[in-house]
N, C-alpha and C. Protein backbone atom coordinates (compact mmCIF):
# COMPACT_ATOMS: atom_id res chain seq x y z
N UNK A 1 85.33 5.30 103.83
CA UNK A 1 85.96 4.98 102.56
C UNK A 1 85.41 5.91 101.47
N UNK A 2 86.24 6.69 100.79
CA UNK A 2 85.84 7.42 99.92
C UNK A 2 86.21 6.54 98.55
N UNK A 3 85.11 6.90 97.59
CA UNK A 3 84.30 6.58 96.56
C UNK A 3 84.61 7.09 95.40
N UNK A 4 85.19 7.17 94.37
CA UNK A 4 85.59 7.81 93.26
C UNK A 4 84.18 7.68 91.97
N UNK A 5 83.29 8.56 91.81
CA UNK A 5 82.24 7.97 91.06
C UNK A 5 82.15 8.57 89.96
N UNK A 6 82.94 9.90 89.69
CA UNK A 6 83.40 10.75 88.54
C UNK A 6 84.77 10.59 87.66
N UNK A 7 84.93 9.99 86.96
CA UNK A 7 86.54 10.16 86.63
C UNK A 7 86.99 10.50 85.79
N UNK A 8 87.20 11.90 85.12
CA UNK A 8 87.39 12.91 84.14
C UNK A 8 88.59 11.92 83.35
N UNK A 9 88.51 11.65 81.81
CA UNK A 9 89.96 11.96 81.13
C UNK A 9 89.88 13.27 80.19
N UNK A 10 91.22 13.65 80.40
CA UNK A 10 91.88 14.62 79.75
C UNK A 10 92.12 14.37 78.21
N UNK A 11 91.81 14.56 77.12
CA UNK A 11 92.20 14.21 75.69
C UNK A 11 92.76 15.43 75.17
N UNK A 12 93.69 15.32 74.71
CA UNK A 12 94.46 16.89 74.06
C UNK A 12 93.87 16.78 72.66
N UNK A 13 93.04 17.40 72.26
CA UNK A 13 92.64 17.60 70.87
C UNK A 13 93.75 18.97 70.66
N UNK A 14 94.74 18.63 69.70
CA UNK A 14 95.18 20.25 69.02
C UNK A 14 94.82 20.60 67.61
N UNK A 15 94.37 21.79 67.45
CA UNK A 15 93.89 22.18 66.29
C UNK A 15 94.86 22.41 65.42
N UNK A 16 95.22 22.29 64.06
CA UNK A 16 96.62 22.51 63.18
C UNK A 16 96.08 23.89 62.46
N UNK A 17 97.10 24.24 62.17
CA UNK A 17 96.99 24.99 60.95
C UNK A 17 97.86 24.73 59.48
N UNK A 18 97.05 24.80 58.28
CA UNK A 18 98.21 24.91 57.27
C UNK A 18 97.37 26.33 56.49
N UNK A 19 98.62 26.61 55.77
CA UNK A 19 98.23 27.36 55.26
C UNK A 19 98.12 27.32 54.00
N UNK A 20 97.37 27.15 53.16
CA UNK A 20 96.74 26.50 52.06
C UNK A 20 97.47 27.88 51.09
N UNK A 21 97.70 28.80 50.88
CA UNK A 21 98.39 29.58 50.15
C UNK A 21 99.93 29.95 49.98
N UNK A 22 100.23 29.28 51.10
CA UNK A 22 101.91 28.56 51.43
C UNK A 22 102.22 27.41 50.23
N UNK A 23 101.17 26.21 49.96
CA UNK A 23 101.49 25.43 49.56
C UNK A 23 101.46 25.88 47.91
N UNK A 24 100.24 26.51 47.42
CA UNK A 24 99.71 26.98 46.36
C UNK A 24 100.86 27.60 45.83
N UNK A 25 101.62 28.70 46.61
CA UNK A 25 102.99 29.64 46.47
C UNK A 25 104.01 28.39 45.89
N UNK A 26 104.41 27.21 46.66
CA UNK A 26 105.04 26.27 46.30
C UNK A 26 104.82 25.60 45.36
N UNK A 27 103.85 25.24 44.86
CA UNK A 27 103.44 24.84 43.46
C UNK A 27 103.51 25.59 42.41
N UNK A 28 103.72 27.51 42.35
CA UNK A 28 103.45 28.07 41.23
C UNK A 28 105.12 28.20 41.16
N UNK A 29 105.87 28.19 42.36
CA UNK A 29 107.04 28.66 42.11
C UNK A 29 108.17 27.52 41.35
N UNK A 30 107.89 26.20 41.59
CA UNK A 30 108.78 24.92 41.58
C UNK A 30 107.84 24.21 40.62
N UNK A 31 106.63 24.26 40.30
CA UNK A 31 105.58 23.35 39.54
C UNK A 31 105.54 22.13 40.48
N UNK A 32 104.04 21.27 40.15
CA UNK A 32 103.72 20.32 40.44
C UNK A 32 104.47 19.22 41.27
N UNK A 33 105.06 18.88 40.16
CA UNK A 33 106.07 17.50 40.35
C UNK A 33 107.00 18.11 41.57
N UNK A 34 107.81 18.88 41.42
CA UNK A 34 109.21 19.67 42.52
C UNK A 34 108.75 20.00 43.42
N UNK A 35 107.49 20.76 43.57
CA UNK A 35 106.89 21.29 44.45
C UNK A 35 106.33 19.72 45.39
N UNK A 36 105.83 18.52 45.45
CA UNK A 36 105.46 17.42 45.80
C UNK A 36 106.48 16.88 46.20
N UNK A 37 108.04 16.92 45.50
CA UNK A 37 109.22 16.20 46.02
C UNK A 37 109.90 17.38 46.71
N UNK A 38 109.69 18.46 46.91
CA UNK A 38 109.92 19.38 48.19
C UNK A 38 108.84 18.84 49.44
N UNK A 39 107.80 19.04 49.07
CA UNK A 39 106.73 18.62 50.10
C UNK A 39 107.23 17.31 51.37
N UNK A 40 107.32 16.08 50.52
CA UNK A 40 107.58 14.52 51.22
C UNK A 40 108.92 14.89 51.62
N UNK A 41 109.62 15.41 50.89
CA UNK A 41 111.17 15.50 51.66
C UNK A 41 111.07 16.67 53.19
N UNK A 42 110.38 17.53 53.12
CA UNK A 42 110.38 18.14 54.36
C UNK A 42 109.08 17.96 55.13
N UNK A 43 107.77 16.93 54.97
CA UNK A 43 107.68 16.00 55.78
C UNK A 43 108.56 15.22 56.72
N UNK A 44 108.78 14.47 55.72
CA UNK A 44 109.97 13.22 56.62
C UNK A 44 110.76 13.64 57.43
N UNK A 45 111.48 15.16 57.14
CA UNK A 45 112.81 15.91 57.68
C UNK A 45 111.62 16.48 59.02
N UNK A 46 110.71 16.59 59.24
CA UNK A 46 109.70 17.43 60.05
C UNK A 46 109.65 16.00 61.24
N UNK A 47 109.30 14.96 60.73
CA UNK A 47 109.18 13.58 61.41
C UNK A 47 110.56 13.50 62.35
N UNK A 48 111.53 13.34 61.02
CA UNK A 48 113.05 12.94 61.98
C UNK A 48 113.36 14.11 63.30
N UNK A 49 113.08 15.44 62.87
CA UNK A 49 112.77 16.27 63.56
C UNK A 49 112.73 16.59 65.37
N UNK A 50 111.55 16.11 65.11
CA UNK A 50 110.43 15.92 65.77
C UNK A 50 111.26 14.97 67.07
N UNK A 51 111.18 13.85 66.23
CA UNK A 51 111.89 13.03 67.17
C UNK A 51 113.24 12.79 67.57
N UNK A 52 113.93 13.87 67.01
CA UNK A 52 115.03 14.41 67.87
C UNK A 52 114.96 14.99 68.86
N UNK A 53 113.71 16.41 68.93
CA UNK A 53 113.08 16.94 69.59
C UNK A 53 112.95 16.50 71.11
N UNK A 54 112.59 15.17 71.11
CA UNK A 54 112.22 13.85 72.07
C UNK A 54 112.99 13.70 72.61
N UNK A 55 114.27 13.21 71.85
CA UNK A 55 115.35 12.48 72.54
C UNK A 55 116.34 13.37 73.26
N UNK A 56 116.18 14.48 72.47
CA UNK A 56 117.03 15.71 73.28
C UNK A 56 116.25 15.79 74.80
N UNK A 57 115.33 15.95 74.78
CA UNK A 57 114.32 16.19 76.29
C UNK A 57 114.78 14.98 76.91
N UNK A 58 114.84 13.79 76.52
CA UNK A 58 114.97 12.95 77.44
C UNK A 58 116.22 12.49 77.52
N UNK A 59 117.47 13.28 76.88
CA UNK A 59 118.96 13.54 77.29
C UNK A 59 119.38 14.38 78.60
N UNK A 60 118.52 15.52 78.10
CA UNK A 60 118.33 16.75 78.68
C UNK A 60 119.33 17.65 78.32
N UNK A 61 119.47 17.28 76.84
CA UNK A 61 120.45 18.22 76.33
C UNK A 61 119.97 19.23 75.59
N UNK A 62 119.80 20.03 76.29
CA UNK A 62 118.86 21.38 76.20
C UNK A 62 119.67 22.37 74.80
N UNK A 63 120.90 22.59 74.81
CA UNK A 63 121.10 23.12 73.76
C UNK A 63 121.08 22.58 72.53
N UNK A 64 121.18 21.03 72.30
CA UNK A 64 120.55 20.62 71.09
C UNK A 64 118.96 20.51 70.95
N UNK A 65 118.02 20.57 72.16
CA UNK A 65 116.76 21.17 71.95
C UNK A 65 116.17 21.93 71.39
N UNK A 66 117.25 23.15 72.03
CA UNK A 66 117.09 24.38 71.37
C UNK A 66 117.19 24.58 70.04
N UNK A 67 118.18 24.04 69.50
CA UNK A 67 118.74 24.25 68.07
C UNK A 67 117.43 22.97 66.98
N UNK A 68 117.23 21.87 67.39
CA UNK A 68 116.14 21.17 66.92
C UNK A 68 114.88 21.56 66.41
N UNK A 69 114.23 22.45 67.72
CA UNK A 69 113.08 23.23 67.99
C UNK A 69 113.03 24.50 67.00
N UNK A 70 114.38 25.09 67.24
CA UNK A 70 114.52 26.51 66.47
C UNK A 70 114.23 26.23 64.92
N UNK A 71 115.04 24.88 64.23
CA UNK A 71 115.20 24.58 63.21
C UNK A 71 113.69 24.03 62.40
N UNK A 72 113.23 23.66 63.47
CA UNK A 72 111.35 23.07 63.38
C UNK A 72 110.46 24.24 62.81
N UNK A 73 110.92 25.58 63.03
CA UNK A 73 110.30 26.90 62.90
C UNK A 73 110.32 26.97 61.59
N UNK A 74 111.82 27.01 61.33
CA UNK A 74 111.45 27.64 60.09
C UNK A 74 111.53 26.80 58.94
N UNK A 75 111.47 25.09 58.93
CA UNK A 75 110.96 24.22 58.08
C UNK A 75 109.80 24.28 58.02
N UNK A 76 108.60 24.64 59.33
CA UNK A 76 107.34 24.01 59.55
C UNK A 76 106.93 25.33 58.60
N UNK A 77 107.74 26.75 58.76
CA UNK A 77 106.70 27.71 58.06
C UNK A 77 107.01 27.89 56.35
N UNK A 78 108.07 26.92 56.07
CA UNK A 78 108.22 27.05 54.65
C UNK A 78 107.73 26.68 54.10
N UNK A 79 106.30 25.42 54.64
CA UNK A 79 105.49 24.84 53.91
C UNK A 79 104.24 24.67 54.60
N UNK A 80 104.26 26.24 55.47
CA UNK A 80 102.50 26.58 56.15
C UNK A 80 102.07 25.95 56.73
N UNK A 81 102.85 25.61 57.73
CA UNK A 81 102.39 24.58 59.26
C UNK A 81 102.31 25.49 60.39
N UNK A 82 101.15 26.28 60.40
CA UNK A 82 101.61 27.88 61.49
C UNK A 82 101.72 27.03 62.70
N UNK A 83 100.98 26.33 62.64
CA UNK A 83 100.42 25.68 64.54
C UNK A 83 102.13 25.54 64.89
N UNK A 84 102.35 24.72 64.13
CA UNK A 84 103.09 23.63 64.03
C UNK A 84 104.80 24.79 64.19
N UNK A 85 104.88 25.72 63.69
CA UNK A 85 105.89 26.61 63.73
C UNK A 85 106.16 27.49 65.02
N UNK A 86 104.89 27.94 65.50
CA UNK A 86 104.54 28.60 66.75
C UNK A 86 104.64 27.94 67.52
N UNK A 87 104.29 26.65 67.93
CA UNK A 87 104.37 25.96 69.33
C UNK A 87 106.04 25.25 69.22
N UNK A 88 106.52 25.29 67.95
CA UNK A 88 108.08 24.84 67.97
C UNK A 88 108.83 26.07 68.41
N UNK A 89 108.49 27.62 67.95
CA UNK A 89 109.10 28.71 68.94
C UNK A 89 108.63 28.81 70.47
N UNK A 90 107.62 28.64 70.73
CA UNK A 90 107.32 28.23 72.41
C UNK A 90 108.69 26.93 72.99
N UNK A 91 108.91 26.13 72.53
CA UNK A 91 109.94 25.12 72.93
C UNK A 91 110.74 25.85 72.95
N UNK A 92 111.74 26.47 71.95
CA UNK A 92 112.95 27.43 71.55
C UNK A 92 112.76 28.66 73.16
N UNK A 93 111.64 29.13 73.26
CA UNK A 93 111.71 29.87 74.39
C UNK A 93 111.23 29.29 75.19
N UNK A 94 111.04 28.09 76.12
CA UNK A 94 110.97 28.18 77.23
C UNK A 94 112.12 27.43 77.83
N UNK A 95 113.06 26.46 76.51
CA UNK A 95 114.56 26.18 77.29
C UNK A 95 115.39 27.63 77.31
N UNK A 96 114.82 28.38 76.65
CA UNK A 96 116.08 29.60 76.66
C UNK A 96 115.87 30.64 78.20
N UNK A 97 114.45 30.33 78.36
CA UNK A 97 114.30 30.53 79.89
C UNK A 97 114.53 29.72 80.72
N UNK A 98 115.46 29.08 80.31
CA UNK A 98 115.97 27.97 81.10
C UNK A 98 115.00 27.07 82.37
N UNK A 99 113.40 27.01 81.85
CA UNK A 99 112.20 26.65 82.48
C UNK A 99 111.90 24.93 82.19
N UNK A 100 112.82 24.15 82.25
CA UNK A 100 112.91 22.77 81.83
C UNK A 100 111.20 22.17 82.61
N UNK A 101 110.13 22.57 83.32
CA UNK A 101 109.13 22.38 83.29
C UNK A 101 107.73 22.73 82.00
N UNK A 102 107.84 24.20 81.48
CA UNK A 102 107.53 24.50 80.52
C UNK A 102 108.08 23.88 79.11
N UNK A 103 109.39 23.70 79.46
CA UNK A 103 109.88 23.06 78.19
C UNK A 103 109.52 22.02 77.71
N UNK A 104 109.44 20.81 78.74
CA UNK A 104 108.71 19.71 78.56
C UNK A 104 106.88 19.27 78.44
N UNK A 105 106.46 20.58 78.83
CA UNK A 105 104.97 20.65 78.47
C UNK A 105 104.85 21.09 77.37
N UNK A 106 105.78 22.29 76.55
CA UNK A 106 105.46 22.38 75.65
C UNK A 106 106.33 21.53 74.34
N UNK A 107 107.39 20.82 74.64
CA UNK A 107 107.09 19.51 74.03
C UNK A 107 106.65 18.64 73.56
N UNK A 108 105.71 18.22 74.57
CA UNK A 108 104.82 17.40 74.80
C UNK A 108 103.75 18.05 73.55
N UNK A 109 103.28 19.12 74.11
CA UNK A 109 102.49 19.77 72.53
C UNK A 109 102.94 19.91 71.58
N UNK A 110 103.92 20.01 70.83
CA UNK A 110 104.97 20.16 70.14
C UNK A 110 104.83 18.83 69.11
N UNK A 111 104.74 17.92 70.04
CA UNK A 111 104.59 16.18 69.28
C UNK A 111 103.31 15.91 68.58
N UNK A 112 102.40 16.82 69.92
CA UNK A 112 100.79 16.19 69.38
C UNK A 112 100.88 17.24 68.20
N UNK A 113 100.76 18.55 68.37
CA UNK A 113 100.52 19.09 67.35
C UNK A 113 101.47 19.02 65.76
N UNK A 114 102.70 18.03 66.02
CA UNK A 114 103.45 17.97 64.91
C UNK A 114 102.98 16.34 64.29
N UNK A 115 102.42 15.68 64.90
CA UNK A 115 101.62 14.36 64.37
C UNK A 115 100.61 14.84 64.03
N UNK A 116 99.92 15.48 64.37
CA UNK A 116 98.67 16.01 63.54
C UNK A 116 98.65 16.52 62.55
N UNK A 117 100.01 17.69 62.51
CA UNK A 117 100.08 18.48 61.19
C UNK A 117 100.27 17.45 60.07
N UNK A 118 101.57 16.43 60.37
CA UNK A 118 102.01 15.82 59.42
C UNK A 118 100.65 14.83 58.85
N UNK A 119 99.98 14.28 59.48
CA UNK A 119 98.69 13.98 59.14
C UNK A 119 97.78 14.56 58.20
N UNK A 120 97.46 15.67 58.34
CA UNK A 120 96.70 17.00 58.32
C UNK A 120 97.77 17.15 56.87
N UNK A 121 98.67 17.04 56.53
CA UNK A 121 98.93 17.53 55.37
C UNK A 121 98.72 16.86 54.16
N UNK A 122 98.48 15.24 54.60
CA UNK A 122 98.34 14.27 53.28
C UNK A 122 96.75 13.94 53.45
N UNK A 123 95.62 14.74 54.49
CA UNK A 123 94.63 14.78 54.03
C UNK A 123 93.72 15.64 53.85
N UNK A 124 94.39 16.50 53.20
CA UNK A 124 94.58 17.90 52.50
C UNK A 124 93.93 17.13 50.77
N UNK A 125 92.51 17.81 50.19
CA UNK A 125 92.07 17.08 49.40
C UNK A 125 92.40 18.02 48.41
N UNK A 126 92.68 19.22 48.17
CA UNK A 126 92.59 19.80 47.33
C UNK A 126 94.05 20.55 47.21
N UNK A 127 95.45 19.77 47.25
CA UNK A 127 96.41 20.31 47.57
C UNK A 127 96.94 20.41 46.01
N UNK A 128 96.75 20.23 45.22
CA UNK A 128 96.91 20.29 43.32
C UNK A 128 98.16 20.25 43.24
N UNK A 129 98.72 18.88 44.16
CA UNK A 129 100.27 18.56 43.40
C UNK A 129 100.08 17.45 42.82
């Protein structure tokens, strides 16, 4: 009878990025107030996103994936979410390689690292909106 006496878990820690001079750019260009009601509005739109993202994978309707994912890019970099922009073009290319194994791994990262960002952005202490 074999014995299991080691039993590793796996925890995905993903590291975010924002880019703190993305946001700064957004505040000098729109001021304070506009710049904050740009902010929460493409949060939320990043959230709904996201979890379209999901439901497409588990449709398996890969060309609204694609178009979800693609669209994740260039919201996430209009308000300096690099992580968060880059691993949404990894999705965009690995359904376009039509690799529905990769696609769903990098999905899967896609979520963690887009819950984190969105996290990661409201505890952001020095964001001067």
């Amino acid at each position: 009878m074999n014995v299991v006496e080691n039993i590793l878990r796996l925890e995905h820690k993903e590291t975010v990025r924002l880019d703190p001079d993305r946001l700064s750019g957004l505040c000098r260009q729109l001021g304070d107030k506009n710049a904050l009601d740009v902010l929460c509005r493409t949060v939320e739109e990043l959230a709904v996103r996201l979890s379209n993202c999901e439901r497409h994978w588990r449709q398996r309707d890969w060309e609204a994936l694609r178009k979800c994912s693609k669209s994740l890019v260039a919201i996430a970099d209009q308000i300096g979410m690099t992580a968060l922009a880059r691993v949404a073009g990894d999705v965009t290319g690995a359904v376009d390689a039509g690799d529905a194994v990769a696609a769903g791994a990098t999905l899967g990262r896609l979520i963690r690292v887009g819950e984190r960002s969105l996290t990661a952005i409201w505890d952001q202490q020095d964001l001067s909106v």
